[in-house]
C-alpha atoms as a PDB file:
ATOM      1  CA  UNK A   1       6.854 -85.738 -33.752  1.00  0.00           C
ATOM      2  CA  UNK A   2      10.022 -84.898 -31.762  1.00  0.00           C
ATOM      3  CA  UNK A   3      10.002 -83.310 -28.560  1.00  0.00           C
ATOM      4  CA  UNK A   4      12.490 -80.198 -30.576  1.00  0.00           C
ATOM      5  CA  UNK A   5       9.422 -79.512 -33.388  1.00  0.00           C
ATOM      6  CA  UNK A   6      10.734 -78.104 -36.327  1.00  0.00           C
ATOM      7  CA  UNK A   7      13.983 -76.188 -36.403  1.00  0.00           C
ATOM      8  CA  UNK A   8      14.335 -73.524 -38.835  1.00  0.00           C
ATOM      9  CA  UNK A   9      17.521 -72.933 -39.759  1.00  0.00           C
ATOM     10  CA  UNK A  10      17.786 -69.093 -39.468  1.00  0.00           C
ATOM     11  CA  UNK A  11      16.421 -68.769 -35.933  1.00  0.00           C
ATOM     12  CA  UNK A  12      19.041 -71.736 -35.241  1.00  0.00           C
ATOM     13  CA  UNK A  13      21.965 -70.250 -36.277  1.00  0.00           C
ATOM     14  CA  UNK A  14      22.194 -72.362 -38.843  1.00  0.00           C
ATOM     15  CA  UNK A  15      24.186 -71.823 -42.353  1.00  0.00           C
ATOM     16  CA  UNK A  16      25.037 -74.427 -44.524  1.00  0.00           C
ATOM     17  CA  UNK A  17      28.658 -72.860 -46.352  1.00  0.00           C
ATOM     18  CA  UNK A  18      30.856 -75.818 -46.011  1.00  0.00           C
ATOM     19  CA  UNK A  19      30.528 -79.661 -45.347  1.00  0.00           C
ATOM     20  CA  UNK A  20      31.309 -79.264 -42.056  1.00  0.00           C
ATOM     21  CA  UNK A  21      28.443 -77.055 -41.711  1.00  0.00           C
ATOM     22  CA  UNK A  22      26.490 -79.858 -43.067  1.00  0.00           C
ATOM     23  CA  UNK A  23      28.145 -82.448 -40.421  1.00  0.00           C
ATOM     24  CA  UNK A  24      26.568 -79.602 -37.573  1.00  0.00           C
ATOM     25  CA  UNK A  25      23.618 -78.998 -38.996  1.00  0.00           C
ATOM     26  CA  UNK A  26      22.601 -82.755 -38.747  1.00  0.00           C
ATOM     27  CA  UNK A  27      23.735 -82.794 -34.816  1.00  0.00           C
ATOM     28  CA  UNK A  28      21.618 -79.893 -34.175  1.00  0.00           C
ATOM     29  CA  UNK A  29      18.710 -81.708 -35.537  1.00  0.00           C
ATOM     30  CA  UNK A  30      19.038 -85.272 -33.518  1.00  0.00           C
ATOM     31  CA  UNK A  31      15.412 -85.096 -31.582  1.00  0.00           C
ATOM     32  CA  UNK A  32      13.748 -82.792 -33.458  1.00  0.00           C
ATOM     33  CA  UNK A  33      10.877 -82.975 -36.389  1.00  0.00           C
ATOM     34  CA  UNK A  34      13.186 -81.885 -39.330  1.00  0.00           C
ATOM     35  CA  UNK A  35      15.058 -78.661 -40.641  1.00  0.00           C
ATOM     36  CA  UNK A  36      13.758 -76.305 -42.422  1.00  0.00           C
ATOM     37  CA  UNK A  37      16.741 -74.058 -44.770  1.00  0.00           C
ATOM     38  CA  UNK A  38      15.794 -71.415 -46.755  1.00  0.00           C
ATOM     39  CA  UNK A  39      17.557 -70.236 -49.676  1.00  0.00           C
ATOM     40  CA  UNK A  40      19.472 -67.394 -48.086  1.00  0.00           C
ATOM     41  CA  UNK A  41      20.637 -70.026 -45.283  1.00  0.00           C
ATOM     42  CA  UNK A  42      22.631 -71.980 -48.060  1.00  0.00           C
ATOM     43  CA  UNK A  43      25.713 -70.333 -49.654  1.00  0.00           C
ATOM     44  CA  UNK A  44      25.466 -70.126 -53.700  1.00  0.00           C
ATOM     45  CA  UNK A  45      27.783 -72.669 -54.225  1.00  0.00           C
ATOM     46  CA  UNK A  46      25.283 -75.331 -52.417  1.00  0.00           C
ATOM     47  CA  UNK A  47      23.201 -74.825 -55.566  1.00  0.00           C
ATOM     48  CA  UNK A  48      26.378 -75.778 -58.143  1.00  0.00           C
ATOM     49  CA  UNK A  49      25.799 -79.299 -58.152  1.00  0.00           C
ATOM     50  CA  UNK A  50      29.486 -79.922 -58.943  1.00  0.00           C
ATOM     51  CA  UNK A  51      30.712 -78.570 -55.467  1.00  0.00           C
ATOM     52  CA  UNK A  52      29.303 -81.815 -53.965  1.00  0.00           C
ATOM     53  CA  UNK A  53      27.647 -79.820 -51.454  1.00  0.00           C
ATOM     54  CA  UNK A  54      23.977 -80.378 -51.911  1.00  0.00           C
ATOM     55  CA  UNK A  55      24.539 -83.989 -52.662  1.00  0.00           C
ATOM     56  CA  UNK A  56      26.671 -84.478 -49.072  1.00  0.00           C
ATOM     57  CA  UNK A  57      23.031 -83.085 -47.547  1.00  0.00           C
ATOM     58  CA  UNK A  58      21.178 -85.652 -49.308  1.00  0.00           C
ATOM     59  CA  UNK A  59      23.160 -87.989 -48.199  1.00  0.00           C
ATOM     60  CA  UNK A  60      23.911 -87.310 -44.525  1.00  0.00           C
ATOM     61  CA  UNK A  61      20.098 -86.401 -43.897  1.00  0.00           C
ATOM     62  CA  UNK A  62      19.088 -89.517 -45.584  1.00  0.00           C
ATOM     63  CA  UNK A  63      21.845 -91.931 -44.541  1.00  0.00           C
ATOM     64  CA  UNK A  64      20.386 -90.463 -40.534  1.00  0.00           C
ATOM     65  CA  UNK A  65      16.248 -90.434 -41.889  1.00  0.00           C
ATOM     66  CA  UNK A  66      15.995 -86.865 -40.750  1.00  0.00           C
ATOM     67  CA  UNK A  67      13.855 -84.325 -42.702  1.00  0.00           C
ATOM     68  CA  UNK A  68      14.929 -81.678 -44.381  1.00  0.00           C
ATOM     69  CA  UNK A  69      12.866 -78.863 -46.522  1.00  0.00           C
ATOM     70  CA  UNK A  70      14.622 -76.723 -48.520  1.00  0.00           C
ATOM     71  CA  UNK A  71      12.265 -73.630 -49.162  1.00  0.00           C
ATOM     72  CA  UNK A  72      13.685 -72.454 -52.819  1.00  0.00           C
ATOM     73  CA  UNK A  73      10.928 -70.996 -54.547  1.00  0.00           C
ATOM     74  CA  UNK A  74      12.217 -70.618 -57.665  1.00  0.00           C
ATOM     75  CA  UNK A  75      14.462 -73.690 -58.499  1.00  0.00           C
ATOM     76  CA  UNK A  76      15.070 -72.754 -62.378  1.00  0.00           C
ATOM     77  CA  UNK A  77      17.443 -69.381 -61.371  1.00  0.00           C
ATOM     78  CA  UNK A  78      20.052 -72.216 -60.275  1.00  0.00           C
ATOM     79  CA  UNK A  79      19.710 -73.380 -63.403  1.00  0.00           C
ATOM     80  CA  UNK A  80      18.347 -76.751 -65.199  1.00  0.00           C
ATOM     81  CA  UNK A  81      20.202 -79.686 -62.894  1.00  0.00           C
ATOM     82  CA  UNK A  82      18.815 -77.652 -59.458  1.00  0.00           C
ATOM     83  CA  UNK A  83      15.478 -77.484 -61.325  1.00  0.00           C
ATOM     84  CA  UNK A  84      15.543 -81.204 -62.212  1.00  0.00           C
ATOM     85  CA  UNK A  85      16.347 -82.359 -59.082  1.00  0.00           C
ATOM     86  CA  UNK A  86      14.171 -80.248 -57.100  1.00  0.00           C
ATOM     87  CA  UNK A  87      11.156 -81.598 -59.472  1.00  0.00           C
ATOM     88  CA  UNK A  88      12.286 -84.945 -58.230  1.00  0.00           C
ATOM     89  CA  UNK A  89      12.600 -84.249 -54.946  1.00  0.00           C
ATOM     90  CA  UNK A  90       9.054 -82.564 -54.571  1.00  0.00           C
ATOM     91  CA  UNK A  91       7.536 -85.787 -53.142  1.00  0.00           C
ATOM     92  CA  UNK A  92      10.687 -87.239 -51.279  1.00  0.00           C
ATOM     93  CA  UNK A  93      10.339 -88.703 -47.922  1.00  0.00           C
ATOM     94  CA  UNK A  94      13.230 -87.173 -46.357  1.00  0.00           C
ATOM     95  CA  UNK A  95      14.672 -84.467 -48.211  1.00  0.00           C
ATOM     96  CA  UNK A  96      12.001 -82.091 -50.190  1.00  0.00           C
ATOM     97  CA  UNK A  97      12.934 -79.063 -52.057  1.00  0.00           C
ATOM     98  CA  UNK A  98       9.809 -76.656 -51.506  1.00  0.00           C
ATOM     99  CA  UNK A  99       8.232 -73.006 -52.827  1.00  0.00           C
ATOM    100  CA  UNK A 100       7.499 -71.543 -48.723  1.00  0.00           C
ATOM    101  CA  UNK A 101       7.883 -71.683 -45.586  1.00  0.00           C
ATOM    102  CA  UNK A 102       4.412 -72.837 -45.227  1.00  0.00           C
ATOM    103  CA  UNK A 103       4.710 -75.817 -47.447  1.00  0.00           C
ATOM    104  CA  UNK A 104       8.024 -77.069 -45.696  1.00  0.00           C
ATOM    105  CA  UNK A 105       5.927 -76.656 -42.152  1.00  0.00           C
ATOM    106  CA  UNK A 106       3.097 -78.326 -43.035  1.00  0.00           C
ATOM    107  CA  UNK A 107       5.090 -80.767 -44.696  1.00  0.00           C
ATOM    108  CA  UNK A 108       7.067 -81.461 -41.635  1.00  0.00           C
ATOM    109  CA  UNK A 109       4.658 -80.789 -38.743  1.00  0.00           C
END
């Protein structure tokens, strides 16, 4: 556990729009437990696969081995790919795509 806890994106001030965005968020969360983004903290084009954004997040947050839960709780309405890969990612050990708030806390407390 970090001395930050958990930081949850919204109470942060933190949106993820652009890879730069991405490149802050991960700065904001040296020290602390993980990062907890909701849906409505993520522009819609973070759950287009082909934009690249989702996958820079995966890889910055892994490349650094800081957690991140993404609370989506339903993963299908961004259609089959986002559903597939938040399947995968249900058991990940840094980046886990989760139903609630409460799972991504417990998860990361």
């Amino acid at each position: 556990m970090s001395d930050e806890g958990v930081i949850v994106a919204a109470v942060a001030g933190i949106r993820i729009d652009t890879v730069r965005d991405i490149t802050d968020a991960l700065g904001a969360c040296f020290g602390a437990a993980g990062l907890i983004l909701a849906e409505s903290d993520l522009d819609p084009a973070f759950f287009d696969l082909r934009t690249g954004l989702l996958g820079e997040l995966l890889q910055k947050f892994v490349n650094y081995r800081i957690r991140v839960a993404l609370v989506v709780p339903e993963p299908e309405r961004h259609g089959p790919r986002f559903a597939e890969l938040a399947y995968e990612h249900r058991g990940h050990g840094v980046v886990r795509i989760v139903p609630t708030m409460a799972a991504a806390t417990a998860w990361l407390e």
